[in-house]
Protein backbone atom coordinates (compact mmCIF):
# COMPACT_ATOMS: atom_id res chain seq x y z
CA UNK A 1 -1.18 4.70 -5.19
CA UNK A 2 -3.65 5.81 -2.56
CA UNK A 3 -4.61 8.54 -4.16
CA UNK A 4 -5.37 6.56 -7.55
CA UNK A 5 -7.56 4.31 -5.50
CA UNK A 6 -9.47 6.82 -3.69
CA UNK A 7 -10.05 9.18 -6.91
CA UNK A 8 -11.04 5.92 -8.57
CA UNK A 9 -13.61 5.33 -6.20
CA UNK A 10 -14.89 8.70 -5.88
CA UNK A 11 -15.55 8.51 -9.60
CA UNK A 12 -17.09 5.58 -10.10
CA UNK A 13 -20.13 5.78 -7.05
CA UNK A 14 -20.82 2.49 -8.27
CA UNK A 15 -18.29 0.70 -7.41
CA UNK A 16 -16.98 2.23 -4.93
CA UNK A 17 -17.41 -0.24 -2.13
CA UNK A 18 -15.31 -2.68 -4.18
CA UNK A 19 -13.04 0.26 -5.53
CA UNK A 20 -12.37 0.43 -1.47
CA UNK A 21 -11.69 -3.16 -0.83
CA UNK A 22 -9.42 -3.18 -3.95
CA UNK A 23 -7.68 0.14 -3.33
CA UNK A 24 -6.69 -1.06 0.41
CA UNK A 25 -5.12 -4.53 -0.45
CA UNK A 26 -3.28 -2.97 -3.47
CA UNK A 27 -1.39 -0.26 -0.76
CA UNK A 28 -1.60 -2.74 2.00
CA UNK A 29 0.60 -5.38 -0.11
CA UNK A 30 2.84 -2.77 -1.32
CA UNK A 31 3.39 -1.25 2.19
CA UNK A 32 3.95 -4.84 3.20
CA UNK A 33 6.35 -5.60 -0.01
CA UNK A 34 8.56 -3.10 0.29
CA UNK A 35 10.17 -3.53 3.18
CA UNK A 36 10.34 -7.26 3.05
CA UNK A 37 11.96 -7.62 -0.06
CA UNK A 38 14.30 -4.90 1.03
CA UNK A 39 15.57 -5.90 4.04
CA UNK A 40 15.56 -9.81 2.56
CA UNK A 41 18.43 -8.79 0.08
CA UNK A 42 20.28 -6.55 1.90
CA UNK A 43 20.29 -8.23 4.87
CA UNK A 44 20.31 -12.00 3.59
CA UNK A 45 22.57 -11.16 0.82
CA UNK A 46 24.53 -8.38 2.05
CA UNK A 47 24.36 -6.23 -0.43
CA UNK A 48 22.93 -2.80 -1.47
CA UNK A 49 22.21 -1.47 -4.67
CA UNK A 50 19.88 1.21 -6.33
CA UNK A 51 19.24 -0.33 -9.16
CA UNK A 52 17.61 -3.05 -7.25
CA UNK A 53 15.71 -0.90 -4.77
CA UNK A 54 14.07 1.01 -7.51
CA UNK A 55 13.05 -2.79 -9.09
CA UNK A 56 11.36 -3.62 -5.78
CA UNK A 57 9.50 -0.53 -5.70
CA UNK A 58 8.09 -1.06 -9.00
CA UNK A 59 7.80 -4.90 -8.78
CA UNK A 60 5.58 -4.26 -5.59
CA UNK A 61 3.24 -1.62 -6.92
CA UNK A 62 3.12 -4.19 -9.83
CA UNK A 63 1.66 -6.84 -7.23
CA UNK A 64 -0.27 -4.02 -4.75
CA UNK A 65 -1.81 -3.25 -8.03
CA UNK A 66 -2.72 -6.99 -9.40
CA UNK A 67 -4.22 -7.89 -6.61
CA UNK A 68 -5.90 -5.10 -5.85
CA UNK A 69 -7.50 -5.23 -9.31
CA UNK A 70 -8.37 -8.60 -7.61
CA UNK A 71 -9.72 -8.08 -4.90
CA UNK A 72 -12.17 -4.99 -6.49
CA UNK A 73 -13.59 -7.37 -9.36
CA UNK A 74 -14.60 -10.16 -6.44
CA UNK A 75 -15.25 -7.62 -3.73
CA UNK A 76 -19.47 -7.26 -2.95
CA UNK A 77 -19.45 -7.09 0.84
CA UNK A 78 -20.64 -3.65 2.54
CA UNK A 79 -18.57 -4.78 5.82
CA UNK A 80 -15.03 -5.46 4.03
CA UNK A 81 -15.90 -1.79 2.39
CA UNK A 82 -15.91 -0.47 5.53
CA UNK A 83 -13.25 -1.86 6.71
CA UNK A 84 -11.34 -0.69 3.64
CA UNK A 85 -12.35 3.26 4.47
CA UNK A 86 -10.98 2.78 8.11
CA UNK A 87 -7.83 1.13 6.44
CA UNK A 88 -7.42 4.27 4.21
CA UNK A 89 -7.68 6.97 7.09
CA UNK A 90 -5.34 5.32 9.51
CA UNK A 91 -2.66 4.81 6.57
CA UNK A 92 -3.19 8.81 5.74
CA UNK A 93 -3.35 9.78 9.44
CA UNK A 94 0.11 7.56 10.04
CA UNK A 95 1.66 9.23 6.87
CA UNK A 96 0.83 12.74 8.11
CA UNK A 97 1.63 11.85 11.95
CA UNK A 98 5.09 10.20 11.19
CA UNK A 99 5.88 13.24 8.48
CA UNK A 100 6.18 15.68 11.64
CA UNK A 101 6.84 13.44 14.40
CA UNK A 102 8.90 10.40 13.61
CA UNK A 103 9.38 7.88 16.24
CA UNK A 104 13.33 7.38 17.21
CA UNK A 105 13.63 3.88 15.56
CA UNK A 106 16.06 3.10 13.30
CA UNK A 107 14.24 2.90 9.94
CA UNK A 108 13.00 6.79 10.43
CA UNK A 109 17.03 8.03 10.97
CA UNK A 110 18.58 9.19 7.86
């Protein structure tokens, strides 16, 4: 989804600022999403199934993606994009930190 965001904006010079904005809530609210509807069923309901962990995954790009659509159609301000490009290199420099050097927590032990 990041990538579609930030090839999206390269494309369309534009728009990018808003492209930006956009692009960051759509992977911010799925990053948020995920995990929340996760652990809410498993650990509320107790129970764990793959079926429904594939369903969250696609019903939260489903909302990353609405409101990030959103967010890029009502987005103007040159300080939000900003903000948005900062977003996008600390999620890629966390992704490539926490590939090779996962913290010992619980959620990174397979």
């Amino acid at each position: 989804m990041t990538v579609y965001w930030l090839t999206l904006a390269y494309r369309c010079p534009k728009e990018r600022c808003s492209l930006l904005c956009g692009g960051a809530a759509a992977v911010l609210t799925a990053i948020v999403a995920i995990p929340s509807m996760y652990y809410s069923y498993t650990m509320g309901l107790g129970i764990e199934s793959v079926v429904i962990d594939i369903l969250i995954f696609f019903i939260a790009v489903f909302l990353g993606q609405l409101l990030g659509a959103h967010v890029a159609q009502h987005c103007n301000s040159k300080l939000l994009c900003r903000i948005s490009a900062v977003i996008f290199v600390i999620l890629i420099s966390a992704y490539a930190i926490f590939t090779f050097f996962p913290p010992v927590l619980p959620i990174f032990i397979a």
